[in-house]
Protein backbone atom coordinates (compact mmCIF):
# COMPACT_ATOMS: atom_id res chain seq x y z
CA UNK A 1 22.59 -29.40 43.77
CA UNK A 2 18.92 -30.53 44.02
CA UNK A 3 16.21 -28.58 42.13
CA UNK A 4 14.54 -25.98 44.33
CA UNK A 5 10.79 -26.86 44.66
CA UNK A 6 8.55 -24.54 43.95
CA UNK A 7 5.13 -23.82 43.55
CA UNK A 8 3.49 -21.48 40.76
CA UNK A 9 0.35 -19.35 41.17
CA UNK A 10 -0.78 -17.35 38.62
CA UNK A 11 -3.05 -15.59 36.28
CA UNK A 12 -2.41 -16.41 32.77
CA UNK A 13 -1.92 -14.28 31.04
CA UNK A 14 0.73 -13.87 28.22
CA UNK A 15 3.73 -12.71 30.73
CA UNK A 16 2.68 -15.48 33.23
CA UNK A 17 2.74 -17.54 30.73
CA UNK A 18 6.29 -16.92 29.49
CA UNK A 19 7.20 -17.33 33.48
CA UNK A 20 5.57 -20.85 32.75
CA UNK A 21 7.60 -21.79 30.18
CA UNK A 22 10.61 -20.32 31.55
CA UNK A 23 10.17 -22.30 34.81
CA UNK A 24 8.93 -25.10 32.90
CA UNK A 25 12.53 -25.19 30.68
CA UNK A 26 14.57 -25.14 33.86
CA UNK A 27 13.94 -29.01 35.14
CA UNK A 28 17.82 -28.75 36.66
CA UNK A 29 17.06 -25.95 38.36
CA UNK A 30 13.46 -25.39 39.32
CA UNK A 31 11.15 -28.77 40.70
CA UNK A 32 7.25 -27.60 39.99
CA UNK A 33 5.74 -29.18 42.64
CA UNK A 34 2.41 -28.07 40.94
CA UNK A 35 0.88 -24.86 39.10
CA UNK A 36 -2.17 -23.34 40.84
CA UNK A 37 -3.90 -20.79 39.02
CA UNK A 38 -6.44 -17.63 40.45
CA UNK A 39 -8.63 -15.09 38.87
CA UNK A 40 -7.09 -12.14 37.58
CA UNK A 41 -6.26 -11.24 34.51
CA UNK A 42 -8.84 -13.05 33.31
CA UNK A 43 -11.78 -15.25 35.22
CA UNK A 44 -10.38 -18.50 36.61
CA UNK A 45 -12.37 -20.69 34.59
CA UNK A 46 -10.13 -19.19 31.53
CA UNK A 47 -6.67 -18.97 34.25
CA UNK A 48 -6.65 -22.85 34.92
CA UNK A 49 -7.11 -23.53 31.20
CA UNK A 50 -4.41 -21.63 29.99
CA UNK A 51 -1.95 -22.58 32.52
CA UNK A 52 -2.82 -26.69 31.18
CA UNK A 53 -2.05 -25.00 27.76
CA UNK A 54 1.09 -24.07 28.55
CA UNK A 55 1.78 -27.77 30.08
CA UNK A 56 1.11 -29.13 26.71
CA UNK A 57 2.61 -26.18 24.57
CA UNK A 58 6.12 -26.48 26.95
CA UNK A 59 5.88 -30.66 27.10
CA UNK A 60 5.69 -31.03 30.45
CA UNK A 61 2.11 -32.59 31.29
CA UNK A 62 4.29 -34.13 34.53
CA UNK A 63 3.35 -30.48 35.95
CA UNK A 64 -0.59 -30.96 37.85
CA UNK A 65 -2.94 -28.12 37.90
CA UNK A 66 -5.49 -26.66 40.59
CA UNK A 67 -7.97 -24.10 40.00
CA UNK A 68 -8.52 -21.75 42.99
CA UNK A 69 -9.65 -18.76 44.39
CA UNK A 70 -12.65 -17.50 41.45
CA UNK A 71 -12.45 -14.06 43.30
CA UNK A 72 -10.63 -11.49 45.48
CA UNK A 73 -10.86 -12.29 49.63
CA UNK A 74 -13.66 -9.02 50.34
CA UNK A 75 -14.01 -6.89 46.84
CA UNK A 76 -15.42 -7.70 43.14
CA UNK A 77 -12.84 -8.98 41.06
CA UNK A 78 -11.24 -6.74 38.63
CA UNK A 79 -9.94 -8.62 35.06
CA UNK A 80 -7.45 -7.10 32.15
CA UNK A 81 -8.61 -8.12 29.09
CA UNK A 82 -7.88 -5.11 27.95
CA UNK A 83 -4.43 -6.42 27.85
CA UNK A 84 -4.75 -9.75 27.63
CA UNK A 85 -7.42 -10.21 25.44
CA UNK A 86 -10.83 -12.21 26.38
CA UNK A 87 -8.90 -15.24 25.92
CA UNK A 88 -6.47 -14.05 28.24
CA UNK A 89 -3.92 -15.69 26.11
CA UNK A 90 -4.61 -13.98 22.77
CA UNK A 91 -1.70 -14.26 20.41
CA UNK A 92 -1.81 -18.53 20.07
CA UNK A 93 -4.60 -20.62 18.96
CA UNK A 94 -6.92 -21.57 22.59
CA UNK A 95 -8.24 -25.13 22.25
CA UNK A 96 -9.50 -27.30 25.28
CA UNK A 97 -6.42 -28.82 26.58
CA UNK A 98 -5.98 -32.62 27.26
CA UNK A 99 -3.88 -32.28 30.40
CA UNK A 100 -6.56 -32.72 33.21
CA UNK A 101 -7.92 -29.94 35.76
CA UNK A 102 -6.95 -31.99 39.24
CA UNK A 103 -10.08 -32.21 41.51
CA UNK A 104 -8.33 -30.60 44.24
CA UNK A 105 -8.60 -27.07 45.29
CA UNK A 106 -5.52 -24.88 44.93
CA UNK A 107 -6.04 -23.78 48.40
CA UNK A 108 -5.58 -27.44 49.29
CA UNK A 109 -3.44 -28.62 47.48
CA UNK A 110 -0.98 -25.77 48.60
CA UNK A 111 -1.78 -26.47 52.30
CA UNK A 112 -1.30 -30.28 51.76
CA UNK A 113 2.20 -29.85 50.27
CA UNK A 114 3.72 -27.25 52.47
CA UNK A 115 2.31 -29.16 55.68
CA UNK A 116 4.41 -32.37 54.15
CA UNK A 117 7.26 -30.52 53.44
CA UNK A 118 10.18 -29.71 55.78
CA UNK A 119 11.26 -26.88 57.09
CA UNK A 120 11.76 -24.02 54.74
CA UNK A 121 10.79 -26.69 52.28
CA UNK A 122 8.96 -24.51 49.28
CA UNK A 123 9.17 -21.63 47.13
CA UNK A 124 5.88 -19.98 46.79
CA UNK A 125 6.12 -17.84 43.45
CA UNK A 126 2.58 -16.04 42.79
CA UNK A 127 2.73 -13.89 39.46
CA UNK A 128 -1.00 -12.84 39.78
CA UNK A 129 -3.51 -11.90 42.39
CA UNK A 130 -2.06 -13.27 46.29
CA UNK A 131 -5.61 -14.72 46.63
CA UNK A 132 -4.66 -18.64 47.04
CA UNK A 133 -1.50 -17.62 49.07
CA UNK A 134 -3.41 -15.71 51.51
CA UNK A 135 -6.36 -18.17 52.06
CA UNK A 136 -3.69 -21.09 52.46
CA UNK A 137 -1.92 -18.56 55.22
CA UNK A 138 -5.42 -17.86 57.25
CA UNK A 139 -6.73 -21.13 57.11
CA UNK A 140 -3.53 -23.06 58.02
CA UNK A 141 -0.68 -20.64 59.60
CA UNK A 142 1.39 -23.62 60.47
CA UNK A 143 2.74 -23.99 57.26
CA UNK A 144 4.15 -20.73 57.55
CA UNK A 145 7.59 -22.60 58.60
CA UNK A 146 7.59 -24.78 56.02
CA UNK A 147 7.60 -21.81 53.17
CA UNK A 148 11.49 -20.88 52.68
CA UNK A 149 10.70 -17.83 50.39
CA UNK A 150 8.08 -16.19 48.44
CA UNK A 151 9.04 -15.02 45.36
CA UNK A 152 6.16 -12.52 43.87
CA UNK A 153 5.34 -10.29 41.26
CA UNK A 154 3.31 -7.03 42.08
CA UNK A 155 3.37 -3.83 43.13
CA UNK A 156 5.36 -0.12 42.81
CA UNK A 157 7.04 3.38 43.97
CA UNK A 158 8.86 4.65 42.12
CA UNK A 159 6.97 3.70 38.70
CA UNK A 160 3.56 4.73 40.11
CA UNK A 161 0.88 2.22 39.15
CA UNK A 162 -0.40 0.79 36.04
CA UNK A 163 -3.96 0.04 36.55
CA UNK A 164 -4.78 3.13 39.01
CA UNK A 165 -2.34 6.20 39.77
CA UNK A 166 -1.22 4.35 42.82
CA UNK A 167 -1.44 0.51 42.18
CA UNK A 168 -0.23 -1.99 40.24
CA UNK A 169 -2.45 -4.73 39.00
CA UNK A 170 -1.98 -8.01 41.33
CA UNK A 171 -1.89 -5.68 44.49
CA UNK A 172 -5.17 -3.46 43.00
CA UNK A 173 -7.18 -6.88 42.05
CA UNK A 174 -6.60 -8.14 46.02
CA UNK A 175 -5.24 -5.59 48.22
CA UNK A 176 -6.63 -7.31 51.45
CA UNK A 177 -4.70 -10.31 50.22
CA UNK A 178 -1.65 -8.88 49.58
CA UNK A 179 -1.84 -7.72 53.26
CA UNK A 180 -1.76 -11.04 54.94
CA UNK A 181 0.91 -12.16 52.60
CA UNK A 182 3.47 -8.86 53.48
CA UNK A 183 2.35 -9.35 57.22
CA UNK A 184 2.54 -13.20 56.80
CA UNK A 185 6.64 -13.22 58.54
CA UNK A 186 8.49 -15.36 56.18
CA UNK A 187 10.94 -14.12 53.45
CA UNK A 188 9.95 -11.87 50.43
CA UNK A 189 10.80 -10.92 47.35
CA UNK A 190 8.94 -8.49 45.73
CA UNK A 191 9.10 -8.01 41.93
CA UNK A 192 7.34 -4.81 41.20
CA UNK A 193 7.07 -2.62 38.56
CA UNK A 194 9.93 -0.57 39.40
CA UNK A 195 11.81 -3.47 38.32
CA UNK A 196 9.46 -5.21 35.48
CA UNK A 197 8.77 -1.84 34.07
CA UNK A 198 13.15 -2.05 33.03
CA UNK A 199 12.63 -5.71 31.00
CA UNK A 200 10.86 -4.57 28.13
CA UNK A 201 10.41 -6.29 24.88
CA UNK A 202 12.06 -4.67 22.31
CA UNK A 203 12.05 -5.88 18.88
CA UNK A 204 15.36 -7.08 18.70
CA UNK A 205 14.80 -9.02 21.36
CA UNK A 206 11.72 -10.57 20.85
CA UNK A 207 13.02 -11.55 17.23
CA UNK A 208 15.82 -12.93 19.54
CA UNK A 209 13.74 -15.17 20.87
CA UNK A 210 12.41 -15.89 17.64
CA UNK A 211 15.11 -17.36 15.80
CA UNK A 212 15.99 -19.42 18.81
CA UNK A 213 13.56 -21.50 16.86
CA UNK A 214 10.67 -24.13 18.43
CA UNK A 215 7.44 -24.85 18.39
CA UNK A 216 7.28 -23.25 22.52
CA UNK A 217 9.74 -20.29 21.18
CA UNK A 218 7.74 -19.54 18.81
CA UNK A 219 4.15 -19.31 20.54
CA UNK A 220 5.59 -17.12 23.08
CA UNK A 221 6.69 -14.53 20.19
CA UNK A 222 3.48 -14.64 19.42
CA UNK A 223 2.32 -14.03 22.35
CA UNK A 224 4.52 -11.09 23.07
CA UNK A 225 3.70 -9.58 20.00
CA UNK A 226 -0.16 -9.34 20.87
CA UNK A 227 0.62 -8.48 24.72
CA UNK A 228 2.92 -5.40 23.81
CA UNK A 229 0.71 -3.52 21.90
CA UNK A 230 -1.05 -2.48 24.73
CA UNK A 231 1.80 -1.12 26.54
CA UNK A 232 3.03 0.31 23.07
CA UNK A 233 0.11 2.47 22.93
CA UNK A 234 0.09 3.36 26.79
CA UNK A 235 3.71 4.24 26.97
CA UNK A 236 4.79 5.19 23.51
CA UNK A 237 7.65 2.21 23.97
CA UNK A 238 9.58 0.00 21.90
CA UNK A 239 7.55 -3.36 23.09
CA UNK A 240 5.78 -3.22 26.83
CA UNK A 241 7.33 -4.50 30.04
CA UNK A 242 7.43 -8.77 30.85
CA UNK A 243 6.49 -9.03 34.33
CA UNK A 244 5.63 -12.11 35.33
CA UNK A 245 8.77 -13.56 34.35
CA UNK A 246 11.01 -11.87 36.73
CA UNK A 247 10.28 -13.95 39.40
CA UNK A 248 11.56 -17.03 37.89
CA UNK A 249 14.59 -15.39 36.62
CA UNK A 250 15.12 -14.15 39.66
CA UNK A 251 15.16 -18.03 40.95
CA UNK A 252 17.29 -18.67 38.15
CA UNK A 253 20.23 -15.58 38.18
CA UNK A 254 19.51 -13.87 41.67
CA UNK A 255 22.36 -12.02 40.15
CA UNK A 256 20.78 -10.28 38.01
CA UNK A 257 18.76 -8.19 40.22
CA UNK A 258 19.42 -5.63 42.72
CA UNK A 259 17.28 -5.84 45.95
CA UNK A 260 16.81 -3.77 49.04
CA UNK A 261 15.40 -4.88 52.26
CA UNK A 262 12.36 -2.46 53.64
CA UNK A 263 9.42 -2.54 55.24
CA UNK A 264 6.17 -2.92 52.27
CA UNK A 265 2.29 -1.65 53.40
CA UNK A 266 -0.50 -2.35 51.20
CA UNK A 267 -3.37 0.24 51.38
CA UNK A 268 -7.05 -1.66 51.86
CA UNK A 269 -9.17 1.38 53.33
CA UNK A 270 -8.87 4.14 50.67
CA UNK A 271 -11.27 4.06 47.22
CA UNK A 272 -8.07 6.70 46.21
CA UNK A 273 -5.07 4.70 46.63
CA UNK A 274 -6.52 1.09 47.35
CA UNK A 275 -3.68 -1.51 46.77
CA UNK A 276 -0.89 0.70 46.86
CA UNK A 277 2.22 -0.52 47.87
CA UNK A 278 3.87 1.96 50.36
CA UNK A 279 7.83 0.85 50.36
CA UNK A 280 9.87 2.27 53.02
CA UNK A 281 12.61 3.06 50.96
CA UNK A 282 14.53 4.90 52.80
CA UNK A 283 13.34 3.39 56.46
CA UNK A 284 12.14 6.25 57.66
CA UNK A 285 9.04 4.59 59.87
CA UNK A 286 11.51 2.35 61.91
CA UNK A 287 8.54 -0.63 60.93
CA UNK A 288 10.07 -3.96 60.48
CA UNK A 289 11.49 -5.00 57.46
CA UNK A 290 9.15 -7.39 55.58
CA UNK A 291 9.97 -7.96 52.34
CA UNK A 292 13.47 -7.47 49.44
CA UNK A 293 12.36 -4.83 47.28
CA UNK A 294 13.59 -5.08 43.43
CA UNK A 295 14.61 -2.16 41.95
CA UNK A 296 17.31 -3.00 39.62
CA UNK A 297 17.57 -5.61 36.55
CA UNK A 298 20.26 -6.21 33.87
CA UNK A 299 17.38 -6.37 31.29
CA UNK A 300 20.12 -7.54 28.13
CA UNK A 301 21.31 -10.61 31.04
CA UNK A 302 17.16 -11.13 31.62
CA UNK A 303 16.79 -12.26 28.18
CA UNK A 304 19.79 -13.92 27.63
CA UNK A 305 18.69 -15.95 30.35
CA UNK A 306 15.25 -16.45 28.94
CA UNK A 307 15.70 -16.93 25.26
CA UNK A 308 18.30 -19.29 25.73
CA UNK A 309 15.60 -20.95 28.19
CA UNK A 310 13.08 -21.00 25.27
CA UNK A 311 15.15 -22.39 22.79
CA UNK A 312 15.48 -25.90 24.76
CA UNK A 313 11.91 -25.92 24.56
């Protein structure tokens, strides 16, 4: 079977970065049509370098990148270096990457390929911010047809939220956004923290992933290491929760998740709960169903899946 093409947008990062390199180690499986990064976690001049880091860092320069959207569709953007550190990718040595910014626009450049492509052509999978994904929507609806799925990473129910009491991070940073992307009519599958919030990184696995040995396997320890001791602290856990990642494993072992089809709202109005992410469950509102809600992960199968991923690295 061909590769599925895809398309990457993201923040990075440490956990979008490991959903890098996991996509990145999956050639047979995954075709990166290109990576197109967004501020979020950290200003975009900082996401579009660290996402040409992880080109060089995973060997695969063949993968283009785009800089985008430097800031949410109506509000200020909101950053995490709280988490990520100012570097956004604090845990590995930052340097100015060889592998070239393209002159493009992400925007663009995500128009340009899904308007070439057939018919339920491309995988969208956006780990950050749904900035780039909903300007490409507005501005060009007909490729709407051409996207076969979109694969995501953001918000909660169950969990609550992890950057205000009712939102997580990517839905909280561009709530309007997130709205055209849930209203947008093609497939979704929503990787929240419901889900993310069960693949946590212990220490045995992270030393796991460790002796799989490699220069890539080894960067992303470190990496991990300086990302969970944020969520450590917050949550009194053995390691923090690797979000990002998700969606590609998802691509990868669909089998490892469990998924529910609902209806998902995103709250824009309220100071209170902006960029909640009201899932109807239990269909109660009769709205249509818009998106596959993840709820359940076999965490040990997750990183299985991604260590022995790493280790080919």
């Amino acid at each position: 079977m061909a590769p599925r093409p895809i398309i990457i947008d993201c923040d990075p990062g440490q956990d979008d970065a490991v959903a890098l390199a996991l996509a990145m180690a999956s050639p047979d499986e995954l075709e990166i049509l290109g990576v197109t990064a967004v501020a979020g976690n950290v200003p975009l001049r900082l996401t579009e370098r660290n996402a040409r880091i992880m080109c060089e860092l995973c060997g695969r320069t063949d993968v283009a990148v785009y800089a985008g959207a430097d800031r949410p569709m109506v509000r200020d953007l909101v950053t995490a270096e709280e988490v990520h550190g100012e570097t956004g990718l604090n845990g590995i040595e930052i340097y100015e990457p060889v592998h070239p910014l393209q002159p493009k626009h992400a925007v663009d450049f995500i128009i340009e390929t899904l308007a070439a492509a057939a018919d339920d052509g491309v995988t969208l999978v956006p780990t950050g911010p749904l900035t780039n994904i909903a300007l490409a929507i507005r501005r060009a609806p007909s490729i709407l047809p051409k996207i076969r799925e979109i694969v995501l990473m953001g918000g909660a129910m169950r969990e609550g939220g992890n950057s205000t009491p009712s939102a997580e991070f990517n839905i909280l940073v561009d709530p309007h956004a997130a709205h055209i992307v849930f209203r947008c009519g093609r497939p979704i599958v929503a990787m929240g923290l419901d889900v993310t919030h069960q693949v946590m990184t212990t220490a045995v696995r992270v030393a796991a992933i460790e002796e799989a040995g490699g220069k890539a396997a080894r960067a992303i320890v470190d990496l991990l290491r300086y990302y969970e001791r944020h969520d450590e602290a917050k949550y009194g856990s053995d390691g923090g929760p690797l979000h990002d990642p998700c969606t590609i494993a998802y691509l990868l072992r669909p089998e490892l998740f469990s998924l529910k089809h609902v209806h998902v709202a995103v709250e824009t109005a309220s100071e209170l709960t902006m960029g909640h992410t009201a899932v109807d469950f239990w269909r109660v509102t009769g709205k249509p169903l818009n998106a596959h809600w993840a709820h359940h992960v076999d965490a040990d199968g997750f990183f299985a899946l991604l260590t022995e991923r790493l280790a080919r690295l």
